[in-house]
C-alpha atoms as a PDB file:
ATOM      1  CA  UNK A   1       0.000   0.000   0.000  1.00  0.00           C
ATOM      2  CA  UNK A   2       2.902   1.977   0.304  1.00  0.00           C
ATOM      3  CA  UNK A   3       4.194   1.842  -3.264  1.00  0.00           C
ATOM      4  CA  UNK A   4       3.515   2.416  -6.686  1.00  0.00           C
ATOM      5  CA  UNK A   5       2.374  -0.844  -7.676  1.00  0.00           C
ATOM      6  CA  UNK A   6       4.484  -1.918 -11.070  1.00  0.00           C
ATOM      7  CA  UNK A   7       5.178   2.293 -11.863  1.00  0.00           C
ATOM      8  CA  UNK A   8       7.795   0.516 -14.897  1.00  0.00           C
ATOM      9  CA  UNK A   9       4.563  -0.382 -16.197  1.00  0.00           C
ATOM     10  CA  UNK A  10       1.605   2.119 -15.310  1.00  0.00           C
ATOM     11  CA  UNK A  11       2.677   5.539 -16.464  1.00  0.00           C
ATOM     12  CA  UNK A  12       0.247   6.462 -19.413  1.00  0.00           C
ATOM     13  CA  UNK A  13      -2.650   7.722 -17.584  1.00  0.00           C
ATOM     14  CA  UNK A  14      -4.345   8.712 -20.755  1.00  0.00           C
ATOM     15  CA  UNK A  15      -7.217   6.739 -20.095  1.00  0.00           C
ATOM     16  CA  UNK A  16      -8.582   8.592 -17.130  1.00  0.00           C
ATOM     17  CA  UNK A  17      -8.340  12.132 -17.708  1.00  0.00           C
ATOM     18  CA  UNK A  18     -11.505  12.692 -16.177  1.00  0.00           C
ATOM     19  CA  UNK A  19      -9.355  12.315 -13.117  1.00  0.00           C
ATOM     20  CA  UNK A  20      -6.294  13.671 -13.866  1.00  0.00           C
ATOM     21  CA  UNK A  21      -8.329  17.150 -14.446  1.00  0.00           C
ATOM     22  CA  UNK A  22      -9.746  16.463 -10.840  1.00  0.00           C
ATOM     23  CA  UNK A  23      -7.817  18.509  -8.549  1.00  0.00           C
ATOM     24  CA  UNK A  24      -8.398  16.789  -5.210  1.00  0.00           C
ATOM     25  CA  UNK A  25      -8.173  13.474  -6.886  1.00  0.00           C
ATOM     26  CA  UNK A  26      -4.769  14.617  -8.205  1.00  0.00           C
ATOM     27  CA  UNK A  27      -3.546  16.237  -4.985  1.00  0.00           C
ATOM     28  CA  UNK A  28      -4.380  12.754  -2.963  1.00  0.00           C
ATOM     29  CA  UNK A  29      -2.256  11.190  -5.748  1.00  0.00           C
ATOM     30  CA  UNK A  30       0.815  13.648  -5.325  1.00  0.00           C
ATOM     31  CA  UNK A  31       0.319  13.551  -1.598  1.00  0.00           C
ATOM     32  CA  UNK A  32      -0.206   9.921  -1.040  1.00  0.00           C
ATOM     33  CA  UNK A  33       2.676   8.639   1.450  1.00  0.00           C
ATOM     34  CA  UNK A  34       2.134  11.278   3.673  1.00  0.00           C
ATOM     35  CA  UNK A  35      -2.401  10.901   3.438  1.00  0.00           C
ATOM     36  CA  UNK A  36      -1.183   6.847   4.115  1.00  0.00           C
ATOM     37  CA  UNK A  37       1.518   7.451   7.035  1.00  0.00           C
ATOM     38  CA  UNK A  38      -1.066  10.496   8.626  1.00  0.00           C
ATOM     39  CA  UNK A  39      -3.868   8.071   8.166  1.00  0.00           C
ATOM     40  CA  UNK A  40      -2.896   5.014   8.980  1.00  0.00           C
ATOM     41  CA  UNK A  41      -0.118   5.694  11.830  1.00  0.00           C
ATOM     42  CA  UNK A  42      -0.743   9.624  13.301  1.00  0.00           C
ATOM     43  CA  UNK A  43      -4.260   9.434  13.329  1.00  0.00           C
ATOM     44  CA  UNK A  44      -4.038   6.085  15.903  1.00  0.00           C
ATOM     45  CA  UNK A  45      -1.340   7.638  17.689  1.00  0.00           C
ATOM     46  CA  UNK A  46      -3.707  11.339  18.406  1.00  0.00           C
ATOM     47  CA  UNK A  47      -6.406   8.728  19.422  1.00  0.00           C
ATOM     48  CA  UNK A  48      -4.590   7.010  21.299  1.00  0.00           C
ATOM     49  CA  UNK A  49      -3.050  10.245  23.413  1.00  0.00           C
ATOM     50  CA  UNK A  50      -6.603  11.190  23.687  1.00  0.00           C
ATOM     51  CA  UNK A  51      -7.887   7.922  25.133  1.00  0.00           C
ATOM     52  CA  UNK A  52      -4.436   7.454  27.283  1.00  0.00           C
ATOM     53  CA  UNK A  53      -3.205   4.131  25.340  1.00  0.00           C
ATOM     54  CA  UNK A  54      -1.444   5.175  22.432  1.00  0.00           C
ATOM     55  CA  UNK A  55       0.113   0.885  21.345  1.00  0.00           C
ATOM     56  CA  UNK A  56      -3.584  -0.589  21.784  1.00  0.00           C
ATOM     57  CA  UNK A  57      -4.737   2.599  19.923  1.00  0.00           C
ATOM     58  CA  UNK A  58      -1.713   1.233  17.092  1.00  0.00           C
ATOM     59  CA  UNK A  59      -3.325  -2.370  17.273  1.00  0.00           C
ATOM     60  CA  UNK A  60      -6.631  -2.166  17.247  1.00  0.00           C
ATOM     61  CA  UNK A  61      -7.357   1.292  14.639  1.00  0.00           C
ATOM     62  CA  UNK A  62      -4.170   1.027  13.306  1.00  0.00           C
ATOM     63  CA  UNK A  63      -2.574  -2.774  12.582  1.00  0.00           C
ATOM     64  CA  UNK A  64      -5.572  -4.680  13.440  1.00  0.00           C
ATOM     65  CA  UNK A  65      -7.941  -2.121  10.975  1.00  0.00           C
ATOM     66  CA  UNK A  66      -5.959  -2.385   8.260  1.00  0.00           C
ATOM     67  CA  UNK A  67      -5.624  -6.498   8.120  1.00  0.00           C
ATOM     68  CA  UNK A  68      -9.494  -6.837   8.693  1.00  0.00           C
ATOM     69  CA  UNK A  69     -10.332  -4.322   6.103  1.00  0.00           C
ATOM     70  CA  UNK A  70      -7.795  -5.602   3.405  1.00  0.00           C
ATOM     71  CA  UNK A  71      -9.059  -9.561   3.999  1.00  0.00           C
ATOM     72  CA  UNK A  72     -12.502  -8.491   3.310  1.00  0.00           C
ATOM     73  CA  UNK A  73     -11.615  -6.775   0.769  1.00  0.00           C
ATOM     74  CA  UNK A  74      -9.780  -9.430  -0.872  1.00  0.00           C
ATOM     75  CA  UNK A  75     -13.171 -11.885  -1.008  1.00  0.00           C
ATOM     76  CA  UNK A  76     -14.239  -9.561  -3.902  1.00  0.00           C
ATOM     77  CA  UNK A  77     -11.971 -11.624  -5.818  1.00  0.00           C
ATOM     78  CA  UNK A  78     -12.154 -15.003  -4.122  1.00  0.00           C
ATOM     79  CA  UNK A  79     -15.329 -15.547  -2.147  1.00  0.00           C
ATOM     80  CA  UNK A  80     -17.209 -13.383  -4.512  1.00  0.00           C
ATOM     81  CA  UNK A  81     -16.083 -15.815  -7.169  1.00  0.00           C
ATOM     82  CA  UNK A  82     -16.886 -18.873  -5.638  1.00  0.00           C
ATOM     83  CA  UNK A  83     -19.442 -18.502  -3.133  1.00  0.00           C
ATOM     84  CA  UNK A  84     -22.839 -16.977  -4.299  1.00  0.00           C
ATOM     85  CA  UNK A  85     -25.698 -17.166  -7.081  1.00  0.00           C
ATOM     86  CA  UNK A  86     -25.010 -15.994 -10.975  1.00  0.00           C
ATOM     87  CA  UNK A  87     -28.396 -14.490 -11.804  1.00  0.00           C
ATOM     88  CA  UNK A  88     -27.146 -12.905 -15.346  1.00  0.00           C
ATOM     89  CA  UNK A  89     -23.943 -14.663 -16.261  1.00  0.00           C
ATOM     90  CA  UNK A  90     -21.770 -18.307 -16.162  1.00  0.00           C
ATOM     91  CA  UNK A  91     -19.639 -16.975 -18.610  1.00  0.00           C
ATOM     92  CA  UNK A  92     -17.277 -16.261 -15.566  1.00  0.00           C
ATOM     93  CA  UNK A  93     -16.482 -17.017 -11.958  1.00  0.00           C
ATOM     94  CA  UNK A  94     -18.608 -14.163 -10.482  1.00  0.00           C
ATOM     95  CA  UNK A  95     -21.159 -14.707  -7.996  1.00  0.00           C
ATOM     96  CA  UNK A  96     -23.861 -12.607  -6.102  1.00  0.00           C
ATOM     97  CA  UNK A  97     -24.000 -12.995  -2.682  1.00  0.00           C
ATOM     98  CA  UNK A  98     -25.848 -10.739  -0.278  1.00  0.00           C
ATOM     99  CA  UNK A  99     -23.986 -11.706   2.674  1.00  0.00           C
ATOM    100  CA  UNK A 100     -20.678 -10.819   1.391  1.00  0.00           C
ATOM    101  CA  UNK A 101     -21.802  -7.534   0.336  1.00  0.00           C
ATOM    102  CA  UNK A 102     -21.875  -6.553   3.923  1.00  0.00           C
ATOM    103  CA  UNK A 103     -18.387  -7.340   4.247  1.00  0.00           C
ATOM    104  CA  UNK A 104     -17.265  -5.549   0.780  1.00  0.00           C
ATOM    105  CA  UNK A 105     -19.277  -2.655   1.493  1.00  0.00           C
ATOM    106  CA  UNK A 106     -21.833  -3.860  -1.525  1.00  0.00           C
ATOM    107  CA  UNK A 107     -18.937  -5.442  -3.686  1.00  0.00           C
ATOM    108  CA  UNK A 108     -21.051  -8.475  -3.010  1.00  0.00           C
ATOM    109  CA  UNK A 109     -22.937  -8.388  -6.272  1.00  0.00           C
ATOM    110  CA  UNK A 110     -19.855  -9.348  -8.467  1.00  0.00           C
ATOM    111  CA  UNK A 111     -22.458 -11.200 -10.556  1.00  0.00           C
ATOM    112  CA  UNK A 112     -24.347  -8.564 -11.832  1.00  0.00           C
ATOM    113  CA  UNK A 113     -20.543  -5.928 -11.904  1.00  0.00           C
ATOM    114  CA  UNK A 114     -18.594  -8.526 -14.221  1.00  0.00           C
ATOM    115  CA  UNK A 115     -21.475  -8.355 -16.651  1.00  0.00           C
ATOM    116  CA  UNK A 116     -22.643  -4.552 -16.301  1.00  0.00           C
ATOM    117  CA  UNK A 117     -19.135  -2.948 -15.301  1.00  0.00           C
ATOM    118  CA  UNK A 118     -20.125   0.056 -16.539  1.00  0.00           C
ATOM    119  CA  UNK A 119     -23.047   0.489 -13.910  1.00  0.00           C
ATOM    120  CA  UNK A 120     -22.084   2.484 -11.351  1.00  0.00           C
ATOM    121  CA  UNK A 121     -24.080  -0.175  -9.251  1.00  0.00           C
ATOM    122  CA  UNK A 122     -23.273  -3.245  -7.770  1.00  0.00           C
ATOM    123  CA  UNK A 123     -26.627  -3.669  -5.468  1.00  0.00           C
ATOM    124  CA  UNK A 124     -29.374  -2.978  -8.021  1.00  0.00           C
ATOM    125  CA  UNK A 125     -32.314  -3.995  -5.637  1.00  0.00           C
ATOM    126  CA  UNK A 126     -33.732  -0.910  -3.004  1.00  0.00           C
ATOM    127  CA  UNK A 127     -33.017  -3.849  -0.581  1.00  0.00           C
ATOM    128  CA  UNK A 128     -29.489  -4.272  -1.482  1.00  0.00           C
ATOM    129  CA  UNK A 129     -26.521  -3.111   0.628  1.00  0.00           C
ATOM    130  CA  UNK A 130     -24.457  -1.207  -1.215  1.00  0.00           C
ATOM    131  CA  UNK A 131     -22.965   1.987   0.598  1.00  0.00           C
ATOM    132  CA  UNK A 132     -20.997   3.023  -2.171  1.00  0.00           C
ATOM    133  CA  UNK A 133     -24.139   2.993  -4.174  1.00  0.00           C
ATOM    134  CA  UNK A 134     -25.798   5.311  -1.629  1.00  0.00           C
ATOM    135  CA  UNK A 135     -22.642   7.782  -1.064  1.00  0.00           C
ATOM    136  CA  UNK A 136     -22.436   8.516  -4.564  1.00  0.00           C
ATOM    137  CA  UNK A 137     -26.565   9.069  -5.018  1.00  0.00           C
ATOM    138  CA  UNK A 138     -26.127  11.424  -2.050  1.00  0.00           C
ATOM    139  CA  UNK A 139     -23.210  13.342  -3.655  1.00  0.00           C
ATOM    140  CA  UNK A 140     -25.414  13.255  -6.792  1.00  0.00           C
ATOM    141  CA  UNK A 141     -28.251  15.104  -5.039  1.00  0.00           C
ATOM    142  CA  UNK A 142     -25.472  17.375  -3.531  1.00  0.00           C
ATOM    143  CA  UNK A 143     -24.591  18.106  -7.080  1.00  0.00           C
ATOM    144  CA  UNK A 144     -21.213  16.684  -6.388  1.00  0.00           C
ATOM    145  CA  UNK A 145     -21.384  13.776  -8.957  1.00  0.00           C
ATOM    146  CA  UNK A 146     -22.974  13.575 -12.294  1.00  0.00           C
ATOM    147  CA  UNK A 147     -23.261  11.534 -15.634  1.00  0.00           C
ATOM    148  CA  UNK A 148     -23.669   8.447 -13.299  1.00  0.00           C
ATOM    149  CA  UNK A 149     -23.810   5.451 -15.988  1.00  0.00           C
ATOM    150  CA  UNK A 150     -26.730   2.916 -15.377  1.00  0.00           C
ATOM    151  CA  UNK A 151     -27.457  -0.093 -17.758  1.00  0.00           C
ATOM    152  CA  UNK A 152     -30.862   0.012 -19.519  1.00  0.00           C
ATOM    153  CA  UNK A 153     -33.246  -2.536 -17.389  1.00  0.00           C
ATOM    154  CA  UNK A 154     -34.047  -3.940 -20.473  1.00  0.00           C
ATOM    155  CA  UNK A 155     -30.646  -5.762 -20.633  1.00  0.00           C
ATOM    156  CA  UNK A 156     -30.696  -6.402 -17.028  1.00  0.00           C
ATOM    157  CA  UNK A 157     -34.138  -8.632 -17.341  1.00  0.00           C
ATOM    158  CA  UNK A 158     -32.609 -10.130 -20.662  1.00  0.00           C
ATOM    159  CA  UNK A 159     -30.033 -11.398 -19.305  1.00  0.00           C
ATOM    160  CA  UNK A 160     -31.449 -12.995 -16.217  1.00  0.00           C
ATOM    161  CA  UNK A 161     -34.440 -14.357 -18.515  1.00  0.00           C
ATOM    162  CA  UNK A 162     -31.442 -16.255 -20.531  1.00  0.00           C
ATOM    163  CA  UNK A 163     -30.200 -17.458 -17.480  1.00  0.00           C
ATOM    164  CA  UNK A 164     -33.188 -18.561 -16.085  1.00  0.00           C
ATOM    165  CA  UNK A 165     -33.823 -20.495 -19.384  1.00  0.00           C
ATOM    166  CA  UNK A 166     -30.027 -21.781 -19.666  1.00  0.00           C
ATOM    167  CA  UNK A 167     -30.504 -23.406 -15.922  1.00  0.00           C
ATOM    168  CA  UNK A 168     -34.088 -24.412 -16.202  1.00  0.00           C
ATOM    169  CA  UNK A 169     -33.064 -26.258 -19.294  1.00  0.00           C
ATOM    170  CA  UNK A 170     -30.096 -27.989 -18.043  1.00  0.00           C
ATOM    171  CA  UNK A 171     -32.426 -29.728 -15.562  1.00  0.00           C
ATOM    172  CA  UNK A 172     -35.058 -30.405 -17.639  1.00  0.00           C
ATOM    173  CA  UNK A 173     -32.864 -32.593 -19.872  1.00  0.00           C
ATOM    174  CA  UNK A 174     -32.256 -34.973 -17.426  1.00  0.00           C
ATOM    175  CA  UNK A 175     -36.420 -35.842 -17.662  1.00  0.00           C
ATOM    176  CA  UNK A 176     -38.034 -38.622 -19.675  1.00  0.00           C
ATOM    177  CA  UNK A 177     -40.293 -35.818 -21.463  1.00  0.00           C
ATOM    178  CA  UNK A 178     -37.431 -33.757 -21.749  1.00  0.00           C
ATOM    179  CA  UNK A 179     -37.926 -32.464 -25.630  1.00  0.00           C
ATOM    180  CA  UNK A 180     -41.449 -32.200 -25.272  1.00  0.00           C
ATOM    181  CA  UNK A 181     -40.880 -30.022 -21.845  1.00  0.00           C
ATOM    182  CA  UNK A 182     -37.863 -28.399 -23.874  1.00  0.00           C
ATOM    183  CA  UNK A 183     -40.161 -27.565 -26.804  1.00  0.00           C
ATOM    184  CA  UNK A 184     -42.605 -26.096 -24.140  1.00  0.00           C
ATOM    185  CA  UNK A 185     -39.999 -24.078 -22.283  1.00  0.00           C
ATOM    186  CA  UNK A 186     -38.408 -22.289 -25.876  1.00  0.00           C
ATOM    187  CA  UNK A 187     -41.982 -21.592 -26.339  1.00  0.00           C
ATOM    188  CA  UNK A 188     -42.870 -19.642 -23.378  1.00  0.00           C
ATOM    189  CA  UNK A 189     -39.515 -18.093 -23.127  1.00  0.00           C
ATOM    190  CA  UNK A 190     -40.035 -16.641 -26.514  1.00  0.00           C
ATOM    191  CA  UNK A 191     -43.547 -15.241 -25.575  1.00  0.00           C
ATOM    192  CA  UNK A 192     -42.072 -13.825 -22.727  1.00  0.00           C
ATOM    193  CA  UNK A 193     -38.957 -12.217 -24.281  1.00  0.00           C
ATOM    194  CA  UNK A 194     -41.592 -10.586 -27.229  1.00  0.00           C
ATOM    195  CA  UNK A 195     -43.939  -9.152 -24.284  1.00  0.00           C
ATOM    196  CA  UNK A 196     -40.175  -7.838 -22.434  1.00  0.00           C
ATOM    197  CA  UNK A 197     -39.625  -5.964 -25.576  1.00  0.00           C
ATOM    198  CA  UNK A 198     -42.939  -5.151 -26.878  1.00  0.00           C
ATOM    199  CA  UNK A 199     -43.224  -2.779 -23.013  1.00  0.00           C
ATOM    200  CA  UNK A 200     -39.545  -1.199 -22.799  1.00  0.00           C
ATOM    201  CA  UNK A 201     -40.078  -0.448 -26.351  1.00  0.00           C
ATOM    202  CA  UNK A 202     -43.534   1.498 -25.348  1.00  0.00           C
ATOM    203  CA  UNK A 203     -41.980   2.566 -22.652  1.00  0.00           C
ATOM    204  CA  UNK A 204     -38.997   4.287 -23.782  1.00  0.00           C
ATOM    205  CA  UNK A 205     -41.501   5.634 -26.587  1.00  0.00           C
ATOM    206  CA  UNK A 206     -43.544   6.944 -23.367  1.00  0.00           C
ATOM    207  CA  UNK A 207     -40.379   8.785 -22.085  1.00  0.00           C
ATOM    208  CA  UNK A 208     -39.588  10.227 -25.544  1.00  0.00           C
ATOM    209  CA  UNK A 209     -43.254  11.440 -25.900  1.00  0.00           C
ATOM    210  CA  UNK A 210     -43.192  12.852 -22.623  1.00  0.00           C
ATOM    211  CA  UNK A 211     -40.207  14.850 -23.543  1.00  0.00           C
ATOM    212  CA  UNK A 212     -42.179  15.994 -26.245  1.00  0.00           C
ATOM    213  CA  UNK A 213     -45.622  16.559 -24.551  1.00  0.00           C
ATOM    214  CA  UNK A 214     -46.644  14.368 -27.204  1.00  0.00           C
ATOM    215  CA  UNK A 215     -49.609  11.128 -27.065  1.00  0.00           C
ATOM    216  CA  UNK A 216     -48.281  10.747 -23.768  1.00  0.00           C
ATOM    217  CA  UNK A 217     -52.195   9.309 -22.944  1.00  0.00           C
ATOM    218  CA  UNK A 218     -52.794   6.999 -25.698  1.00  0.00           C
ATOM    219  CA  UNK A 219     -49.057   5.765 -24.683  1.00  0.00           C
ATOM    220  CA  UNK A 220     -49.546   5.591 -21.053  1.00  0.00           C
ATOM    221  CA  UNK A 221     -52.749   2.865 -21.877  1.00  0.00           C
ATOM    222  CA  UNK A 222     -50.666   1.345 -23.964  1.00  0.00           C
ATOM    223  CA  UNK A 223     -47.327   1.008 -21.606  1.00  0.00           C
ATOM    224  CA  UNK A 224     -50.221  -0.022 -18.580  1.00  0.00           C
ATOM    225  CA  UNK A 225     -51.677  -3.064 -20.833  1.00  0.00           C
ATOM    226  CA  UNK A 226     -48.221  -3.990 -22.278  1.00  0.00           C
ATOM    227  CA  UNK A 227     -46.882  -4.404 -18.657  1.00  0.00           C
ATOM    228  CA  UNK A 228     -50.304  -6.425 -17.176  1.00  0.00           C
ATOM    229  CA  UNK A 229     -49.471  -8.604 -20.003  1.00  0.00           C
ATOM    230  CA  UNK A 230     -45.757  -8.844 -19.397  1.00  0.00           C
ATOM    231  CA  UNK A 231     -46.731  -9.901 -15.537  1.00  0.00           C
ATOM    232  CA  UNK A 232     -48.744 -12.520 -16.632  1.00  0.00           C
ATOM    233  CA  UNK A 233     -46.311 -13.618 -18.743  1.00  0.00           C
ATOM    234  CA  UNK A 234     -43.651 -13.863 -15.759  1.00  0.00           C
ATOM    235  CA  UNK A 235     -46.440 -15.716 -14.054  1.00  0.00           C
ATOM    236  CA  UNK A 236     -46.548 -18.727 -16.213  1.00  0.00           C
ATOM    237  CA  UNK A 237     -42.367 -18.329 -16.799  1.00  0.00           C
ATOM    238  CA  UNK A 238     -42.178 -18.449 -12.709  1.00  0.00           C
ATOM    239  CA  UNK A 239     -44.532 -20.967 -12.325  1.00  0.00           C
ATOM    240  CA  UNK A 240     -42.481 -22.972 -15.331  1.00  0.00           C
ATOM    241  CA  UNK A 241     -39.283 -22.726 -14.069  1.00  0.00           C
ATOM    242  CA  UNK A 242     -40.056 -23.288 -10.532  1.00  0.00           C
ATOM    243  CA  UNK A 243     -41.914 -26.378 -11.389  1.00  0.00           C
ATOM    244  CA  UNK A 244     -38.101 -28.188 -12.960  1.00  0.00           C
ATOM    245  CA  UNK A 245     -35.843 -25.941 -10.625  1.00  0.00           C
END
């Protein structure tokens, strides 16, 4: 933590000149021994005068701190990839896992981060914990963060539809009826996917009317009845997948 990890190789910066033109960002950077060392060493030691036990002060905020805090940490690249659910991808190790995001502060959701890095979210659920999530919506309010990058639902509920279908047809192979079940479960998952489309297409037609102040009614009915239908839809999936889960 104390050194410019590989600095013979990571000296074009090009890539993030959004920071580079970010003068606190850049002033942490030139003053970064002295931030760690203040930190990580004086700050224990002041607490420690203050409390009248300046080495369990050093162990406990200082050494102890920083080996808890770098373990847990560290499980966003090993528990998180072993331990968990994949709700949108298999195509890598990633996992969600609610518990760990309490440890990670909300790095739990590797899952959903390896396949939507761009997001600035990891939790995507209200009921997710995700701090990080929450600090930077706050400094958004506070007008201190903008241009936040989140991935279009759409593709979110695409890709968990494929996975549901991808899993729920892995263990419907291993049934007598399987190809009549299989047959069954493309057809569904085909309705399904043409209702998912069919109301974020309205929908996003909804948003561009509204920015217009144009048939937002008649596209309001129709964005209500395309999502009633979509619902039932996810009924019958549910109740589909559920029933060879």
């Amino acid at each position: 933590m104390l050194r410019e990890y590989h600095a013979h190789r990571y000296h074009d910066y090009k890539n993030v000149r959004d920071l580079q033109n970010d003068k606190i960002v850049m002033w942490q950077h030139h003053h970064y021994l002295t931030l760690a060392l203040l930190m990580n060493i004086g700050l224990p030691i002041f607490l420690g005068w203050l409390n009248g036990d300046i080495a369990s002060m050093l162990l406990m905020a200082g050494l102890l701190r920083l080996v808890v805090v770098h373990h847990c940490t560290f499980f966003i690249n090993s528990l998180a990839h072993i331990w968990g659910s994949q709700p949108y991808t298999d195509k890598n190790t990633a996992r969600d896992n609610g518990f760990l995001a309490l440890l990670t502060y909300g790095e739990g959701y590797h899952n959903f981060h390896h396949i939507f890095e761009n997001d600035y979210r990891n939790g995507i659920k209200w009921w997710h914990y995700d701090p990080t999530k929450w600090l930077i919506n706050l400094l958004a309010w506070c007008r201190l963060a903008h241009g936040l990058r989140v991935s279009p639902q759409e593709r979110i509920d695409t890709a968990a539809l494929q996975m549901q279908l991808k899993r729920t047809q892995n263990n419907v192979a291993r049934l007598q009826n399987a190809d009549e079940l299989l047959d069954k479960l493309q057809s569904e998952y085909e309705e399904l996917k043409t209702h998912l489309n069919a109301y974020y297409h309205a929908k996003k037609q909804l948003l561009d009317a509204k920015k217009k102040q144009l048939m937002v009614k008649d596209l309001s009915g129709k964005v209500k009845e395309l999502k009633l239908k979509l619902l039932e839809q996810q009924k019958q999936w549910k109740l589909l997948t559920q029933a060879y889960a």
